[in-house]
PDB file of N, CA and C in Angstrom:
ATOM      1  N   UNK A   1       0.033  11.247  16.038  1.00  0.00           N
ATOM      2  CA  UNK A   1      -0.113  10.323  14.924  1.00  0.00           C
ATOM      3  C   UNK A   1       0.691   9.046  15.225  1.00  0.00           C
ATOM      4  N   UNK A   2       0.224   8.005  14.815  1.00  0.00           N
ATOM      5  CA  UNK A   2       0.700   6.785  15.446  1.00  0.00           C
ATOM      6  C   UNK A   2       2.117   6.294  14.244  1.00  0.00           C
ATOM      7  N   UNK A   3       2.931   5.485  14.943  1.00  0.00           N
ATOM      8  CA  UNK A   3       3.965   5.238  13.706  1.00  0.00           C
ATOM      9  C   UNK A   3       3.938   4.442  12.701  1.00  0.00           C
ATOM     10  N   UNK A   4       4.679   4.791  11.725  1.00  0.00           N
ATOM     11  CA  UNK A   4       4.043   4.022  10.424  1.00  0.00           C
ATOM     12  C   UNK A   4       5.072   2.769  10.952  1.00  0.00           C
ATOM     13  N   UNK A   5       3.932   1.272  10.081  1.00  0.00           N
ATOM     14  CA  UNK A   5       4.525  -0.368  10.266  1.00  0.00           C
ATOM     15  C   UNK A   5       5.324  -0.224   9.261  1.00  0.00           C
ATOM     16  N   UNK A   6       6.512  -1.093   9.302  1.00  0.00           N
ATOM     17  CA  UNK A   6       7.037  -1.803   8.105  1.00  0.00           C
ATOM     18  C   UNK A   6       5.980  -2.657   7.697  1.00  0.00           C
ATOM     19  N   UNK A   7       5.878  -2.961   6.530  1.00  0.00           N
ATOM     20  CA  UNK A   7       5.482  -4.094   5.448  1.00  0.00           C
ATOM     21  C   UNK A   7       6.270  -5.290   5.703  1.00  0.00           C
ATOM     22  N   UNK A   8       5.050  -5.897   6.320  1.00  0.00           N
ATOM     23  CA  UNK A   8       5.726  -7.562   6.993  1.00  0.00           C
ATOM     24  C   UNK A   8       6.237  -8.453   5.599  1.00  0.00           C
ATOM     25  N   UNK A   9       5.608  -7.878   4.767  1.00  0.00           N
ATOM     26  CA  UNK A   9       6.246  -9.083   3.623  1.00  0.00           C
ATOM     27  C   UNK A   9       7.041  -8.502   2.724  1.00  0.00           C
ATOM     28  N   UNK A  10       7.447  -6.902   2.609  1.00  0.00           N
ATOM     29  CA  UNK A  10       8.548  -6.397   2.136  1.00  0.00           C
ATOM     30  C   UNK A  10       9.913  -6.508   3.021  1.00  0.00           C
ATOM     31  N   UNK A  11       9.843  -6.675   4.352  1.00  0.00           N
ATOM     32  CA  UNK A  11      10.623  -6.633   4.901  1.00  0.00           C
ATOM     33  C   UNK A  11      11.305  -8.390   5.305  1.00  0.00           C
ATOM     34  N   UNK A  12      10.667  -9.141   4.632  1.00  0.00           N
ATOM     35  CA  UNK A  12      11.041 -10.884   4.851  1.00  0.00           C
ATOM     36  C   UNK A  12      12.110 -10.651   3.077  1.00  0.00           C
ATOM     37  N   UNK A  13      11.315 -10.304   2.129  1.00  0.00           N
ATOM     38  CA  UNK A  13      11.894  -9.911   0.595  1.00  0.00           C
ATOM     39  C   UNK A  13      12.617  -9.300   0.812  1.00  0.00           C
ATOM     40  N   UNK A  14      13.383  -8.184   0.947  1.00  0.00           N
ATOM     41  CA  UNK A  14      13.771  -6.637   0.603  1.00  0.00           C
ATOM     42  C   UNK A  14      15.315  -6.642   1.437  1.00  0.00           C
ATOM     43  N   UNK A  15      16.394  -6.833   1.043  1.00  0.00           N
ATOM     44  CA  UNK A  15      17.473  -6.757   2.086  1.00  0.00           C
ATOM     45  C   UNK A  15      17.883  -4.861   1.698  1.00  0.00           C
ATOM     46  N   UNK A  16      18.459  -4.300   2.854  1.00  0.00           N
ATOM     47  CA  UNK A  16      19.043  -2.805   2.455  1.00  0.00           C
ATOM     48  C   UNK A  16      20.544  -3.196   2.816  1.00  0.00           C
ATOM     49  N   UNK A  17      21.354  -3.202   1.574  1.00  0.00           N
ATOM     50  CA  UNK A  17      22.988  -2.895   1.393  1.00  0.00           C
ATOM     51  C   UNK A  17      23.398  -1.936   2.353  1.00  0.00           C
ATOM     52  N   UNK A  18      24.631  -1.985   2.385  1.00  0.00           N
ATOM     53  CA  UNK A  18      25.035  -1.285   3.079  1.00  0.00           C
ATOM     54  C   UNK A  18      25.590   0.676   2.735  1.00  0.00           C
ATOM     55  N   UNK A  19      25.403   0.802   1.451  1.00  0.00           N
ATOM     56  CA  UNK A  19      25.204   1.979   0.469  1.00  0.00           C
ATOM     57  C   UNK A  19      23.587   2.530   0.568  1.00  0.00           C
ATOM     58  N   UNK A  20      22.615   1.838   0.864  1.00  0.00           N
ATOM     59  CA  UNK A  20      21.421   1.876   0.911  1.00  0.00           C
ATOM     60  C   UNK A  20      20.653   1.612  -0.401  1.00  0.00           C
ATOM     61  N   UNK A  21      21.091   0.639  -1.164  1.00  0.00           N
ATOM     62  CA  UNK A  21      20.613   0.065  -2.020  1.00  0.00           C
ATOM     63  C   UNK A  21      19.573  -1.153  -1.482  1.00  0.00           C
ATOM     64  N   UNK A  22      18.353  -1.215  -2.816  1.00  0.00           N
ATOM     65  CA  UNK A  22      17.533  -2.396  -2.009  1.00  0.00           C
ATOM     66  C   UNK A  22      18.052  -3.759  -2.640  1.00  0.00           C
ATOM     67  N   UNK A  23      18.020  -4.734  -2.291  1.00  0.00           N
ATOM     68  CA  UNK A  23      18.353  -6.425  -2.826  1.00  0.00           C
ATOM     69  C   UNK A  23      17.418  -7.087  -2.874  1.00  0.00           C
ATOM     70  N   UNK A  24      16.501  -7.660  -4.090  1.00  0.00           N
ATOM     71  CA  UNK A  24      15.723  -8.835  -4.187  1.00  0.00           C
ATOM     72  C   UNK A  24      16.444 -10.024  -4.781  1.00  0.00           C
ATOM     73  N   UNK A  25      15.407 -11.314  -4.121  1.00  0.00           N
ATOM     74  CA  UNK A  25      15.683 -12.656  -5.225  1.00  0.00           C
ATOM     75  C   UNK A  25      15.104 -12.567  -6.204  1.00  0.00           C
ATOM     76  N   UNK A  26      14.874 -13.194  -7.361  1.00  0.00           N
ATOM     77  CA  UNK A  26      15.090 -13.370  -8.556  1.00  0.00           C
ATOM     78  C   UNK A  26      13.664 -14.360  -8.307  1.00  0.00           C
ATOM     79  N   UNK A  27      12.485 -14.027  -9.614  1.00  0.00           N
ATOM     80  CA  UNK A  27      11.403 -15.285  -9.249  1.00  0.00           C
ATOM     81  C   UNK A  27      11.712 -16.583 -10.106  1.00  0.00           C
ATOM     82  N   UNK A  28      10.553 -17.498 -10.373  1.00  0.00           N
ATOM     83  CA  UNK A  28      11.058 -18.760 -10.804  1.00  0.00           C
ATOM     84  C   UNK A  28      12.300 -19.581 -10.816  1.00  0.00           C
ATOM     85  N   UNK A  29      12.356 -19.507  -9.525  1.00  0.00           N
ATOM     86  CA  UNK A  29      13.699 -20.685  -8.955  1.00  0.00           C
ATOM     87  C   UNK A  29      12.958 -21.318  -7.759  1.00  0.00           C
ATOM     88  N   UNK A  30      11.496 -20.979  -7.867  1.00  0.00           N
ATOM     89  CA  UNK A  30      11.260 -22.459  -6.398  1.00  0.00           C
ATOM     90  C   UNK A  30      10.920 -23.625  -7.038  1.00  0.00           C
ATOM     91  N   UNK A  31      10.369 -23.880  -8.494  1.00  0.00           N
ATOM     92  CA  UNK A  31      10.572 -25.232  -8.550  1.00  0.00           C
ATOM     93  C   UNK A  31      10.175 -25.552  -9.857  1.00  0.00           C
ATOM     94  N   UNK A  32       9.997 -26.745 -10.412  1.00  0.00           N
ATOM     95  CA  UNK A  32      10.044 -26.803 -11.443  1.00  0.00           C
ATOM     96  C   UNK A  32      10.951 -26.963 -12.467  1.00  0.00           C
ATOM     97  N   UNK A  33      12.190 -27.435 -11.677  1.00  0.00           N
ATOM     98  CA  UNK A  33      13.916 -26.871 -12.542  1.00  0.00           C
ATOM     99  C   UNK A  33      14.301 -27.863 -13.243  1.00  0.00           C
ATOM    100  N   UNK A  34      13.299 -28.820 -13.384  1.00  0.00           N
ATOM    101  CA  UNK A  34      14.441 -29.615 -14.407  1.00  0.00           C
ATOM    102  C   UNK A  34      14.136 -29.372 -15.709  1.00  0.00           C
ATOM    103  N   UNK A  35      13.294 -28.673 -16.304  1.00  0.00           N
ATOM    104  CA  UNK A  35      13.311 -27.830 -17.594  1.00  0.00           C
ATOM    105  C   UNK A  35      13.961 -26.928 -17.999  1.00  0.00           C
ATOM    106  N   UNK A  36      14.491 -26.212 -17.096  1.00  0.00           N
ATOM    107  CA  UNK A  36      15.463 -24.690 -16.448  1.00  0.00           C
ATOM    108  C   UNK A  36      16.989 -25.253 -16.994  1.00  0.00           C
ATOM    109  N   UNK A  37      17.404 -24.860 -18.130  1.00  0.00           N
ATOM    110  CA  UNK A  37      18.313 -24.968 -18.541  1.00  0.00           C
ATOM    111  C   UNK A  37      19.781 -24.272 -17.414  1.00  0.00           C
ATOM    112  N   UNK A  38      20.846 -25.104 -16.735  1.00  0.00           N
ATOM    113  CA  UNK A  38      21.688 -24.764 -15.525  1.00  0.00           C
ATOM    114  C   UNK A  38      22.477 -23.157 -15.683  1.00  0.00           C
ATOM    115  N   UNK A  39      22.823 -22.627 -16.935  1.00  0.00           N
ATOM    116  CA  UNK A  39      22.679 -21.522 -17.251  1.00  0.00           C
ATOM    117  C   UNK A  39      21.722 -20.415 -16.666  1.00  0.00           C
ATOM    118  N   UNK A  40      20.080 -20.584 -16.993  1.00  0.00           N
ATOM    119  CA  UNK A  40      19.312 -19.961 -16.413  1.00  0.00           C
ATOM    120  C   UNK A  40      19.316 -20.370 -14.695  1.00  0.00           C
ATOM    121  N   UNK A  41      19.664 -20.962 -14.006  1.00  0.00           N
ATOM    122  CA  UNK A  41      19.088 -21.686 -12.794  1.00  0.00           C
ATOM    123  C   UNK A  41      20.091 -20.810 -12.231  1.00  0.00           C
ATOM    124  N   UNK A  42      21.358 -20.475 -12.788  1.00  0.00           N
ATOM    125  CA  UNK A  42      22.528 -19.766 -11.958  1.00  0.00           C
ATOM    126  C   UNK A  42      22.157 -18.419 -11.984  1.00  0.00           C
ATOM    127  N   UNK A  43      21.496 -18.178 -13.323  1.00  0.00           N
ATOM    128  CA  UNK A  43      21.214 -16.507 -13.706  1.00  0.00           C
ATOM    129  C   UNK A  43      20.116 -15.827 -12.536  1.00  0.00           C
ATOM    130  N   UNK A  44      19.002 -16.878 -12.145  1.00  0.00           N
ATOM    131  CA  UNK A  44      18.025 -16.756 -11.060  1.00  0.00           C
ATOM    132  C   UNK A  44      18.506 -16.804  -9.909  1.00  0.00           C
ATOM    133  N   UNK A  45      19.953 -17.871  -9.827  1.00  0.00           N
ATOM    134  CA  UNK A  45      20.301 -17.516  -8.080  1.00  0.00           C
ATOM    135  C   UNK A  45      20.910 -16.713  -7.630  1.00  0.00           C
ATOM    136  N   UNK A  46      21.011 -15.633  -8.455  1.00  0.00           N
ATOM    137  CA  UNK A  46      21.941 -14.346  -8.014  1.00  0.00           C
ATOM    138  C   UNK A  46      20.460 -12.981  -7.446  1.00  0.00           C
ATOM    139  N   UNK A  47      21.043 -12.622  -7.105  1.00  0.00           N
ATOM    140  CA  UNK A  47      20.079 -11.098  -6.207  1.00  0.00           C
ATOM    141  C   UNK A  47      20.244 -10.073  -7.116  1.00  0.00           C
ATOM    142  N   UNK A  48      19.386  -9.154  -7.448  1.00  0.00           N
ATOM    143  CA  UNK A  48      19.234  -8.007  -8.199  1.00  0.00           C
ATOM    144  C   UNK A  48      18.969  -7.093  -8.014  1.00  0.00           C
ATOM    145  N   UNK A  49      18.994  -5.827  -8.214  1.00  0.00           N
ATOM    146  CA  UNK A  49      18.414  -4.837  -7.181  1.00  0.00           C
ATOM    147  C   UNK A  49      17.088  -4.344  -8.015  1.00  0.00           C
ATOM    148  N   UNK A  50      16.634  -3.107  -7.459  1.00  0.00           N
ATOM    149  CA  UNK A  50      15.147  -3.361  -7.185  1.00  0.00           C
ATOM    150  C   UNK A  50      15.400  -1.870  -8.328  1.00  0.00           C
ATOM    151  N   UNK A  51      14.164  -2.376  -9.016  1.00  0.00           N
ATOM    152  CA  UNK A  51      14.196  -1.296 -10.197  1.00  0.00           C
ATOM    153  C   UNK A  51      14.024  -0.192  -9.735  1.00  0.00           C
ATOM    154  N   UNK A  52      13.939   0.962 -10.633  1.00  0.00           N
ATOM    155  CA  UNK A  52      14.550   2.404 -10.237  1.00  0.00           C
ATOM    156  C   UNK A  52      12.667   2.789  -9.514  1.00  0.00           C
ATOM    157  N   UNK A  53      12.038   2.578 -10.999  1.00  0.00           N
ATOM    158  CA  UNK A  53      10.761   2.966 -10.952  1.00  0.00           C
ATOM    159  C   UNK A  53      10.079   2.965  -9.296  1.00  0.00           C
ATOM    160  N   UNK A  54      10.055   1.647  -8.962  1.00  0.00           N
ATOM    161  CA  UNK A  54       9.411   1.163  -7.934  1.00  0.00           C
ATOM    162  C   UNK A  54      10.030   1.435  -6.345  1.00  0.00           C
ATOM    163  N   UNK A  55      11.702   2.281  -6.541  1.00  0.00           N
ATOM    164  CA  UNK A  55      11.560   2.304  -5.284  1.00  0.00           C
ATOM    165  C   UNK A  55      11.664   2.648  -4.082  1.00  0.00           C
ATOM    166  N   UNK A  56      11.248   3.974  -4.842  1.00  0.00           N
ATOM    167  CA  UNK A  56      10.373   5.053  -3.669  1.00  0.00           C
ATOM    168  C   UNK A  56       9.376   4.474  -3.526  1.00  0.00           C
ATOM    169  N   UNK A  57       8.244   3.502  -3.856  1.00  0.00           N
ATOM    170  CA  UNK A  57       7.237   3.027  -3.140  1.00  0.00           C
ATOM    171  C   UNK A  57       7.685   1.969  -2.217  1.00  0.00           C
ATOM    172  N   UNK A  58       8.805   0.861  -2.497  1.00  0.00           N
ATOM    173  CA  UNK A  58       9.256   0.239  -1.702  1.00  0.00           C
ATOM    174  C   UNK A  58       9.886   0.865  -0.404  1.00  0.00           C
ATOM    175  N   UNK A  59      10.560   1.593  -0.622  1.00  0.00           N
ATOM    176  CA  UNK A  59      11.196   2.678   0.430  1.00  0.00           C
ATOM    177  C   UNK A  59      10.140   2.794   1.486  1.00  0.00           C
ATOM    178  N   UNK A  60       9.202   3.205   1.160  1.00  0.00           N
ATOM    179  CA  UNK A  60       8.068   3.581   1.528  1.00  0.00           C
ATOM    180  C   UNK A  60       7.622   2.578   2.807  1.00  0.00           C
ATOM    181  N   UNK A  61       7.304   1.206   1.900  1.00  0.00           N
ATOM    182  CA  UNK A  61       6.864  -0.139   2.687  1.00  0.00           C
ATOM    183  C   UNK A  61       7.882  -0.306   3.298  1.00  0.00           C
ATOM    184  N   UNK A  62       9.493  -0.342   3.377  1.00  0.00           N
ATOM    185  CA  UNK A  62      10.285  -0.217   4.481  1.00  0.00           C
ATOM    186  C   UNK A  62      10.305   0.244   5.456  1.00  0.00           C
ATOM    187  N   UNK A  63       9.700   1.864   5.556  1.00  0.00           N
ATOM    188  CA  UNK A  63       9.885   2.233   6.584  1.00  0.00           C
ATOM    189  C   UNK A  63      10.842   3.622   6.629  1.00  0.00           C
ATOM    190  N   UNK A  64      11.560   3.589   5.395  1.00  0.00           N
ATOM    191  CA  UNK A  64      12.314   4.324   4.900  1.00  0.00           C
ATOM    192  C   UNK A  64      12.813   5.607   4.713  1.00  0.00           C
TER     193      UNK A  64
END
């Protein structure tokens, strides 16, 4: 059986911590910001981790 790929575009998104937690960015911060009250603009530039639900399927597209 041949080996499974990583997911070329989960793996550009998706950082793995060093605990083995996953890390995403945050959406609506590429543009559009001068409506984006600087409050929200800081709240979007922080990384979040990846909801519970989703990620054993992400795991998955890692490679994991």
């Amino acid at each position: 059986m041949p080996k499974m790929k990583t997911d070329s575009g989960a793996k550009k998104r998706i950082k793995i911590t060093g605990s083995g937690k996953l890390r995403r960015r945050k959406a609506f911060r590429g543009h559009i910001m001068e409506k984006k009250s600087s409050v929200r603009t800081r709240r979007l530039g922080r990384e979040t981790d990846i909801a519970p639900g989703i990620e054993k399927n992400i795991k998955k597209l890692m490679g994991l």
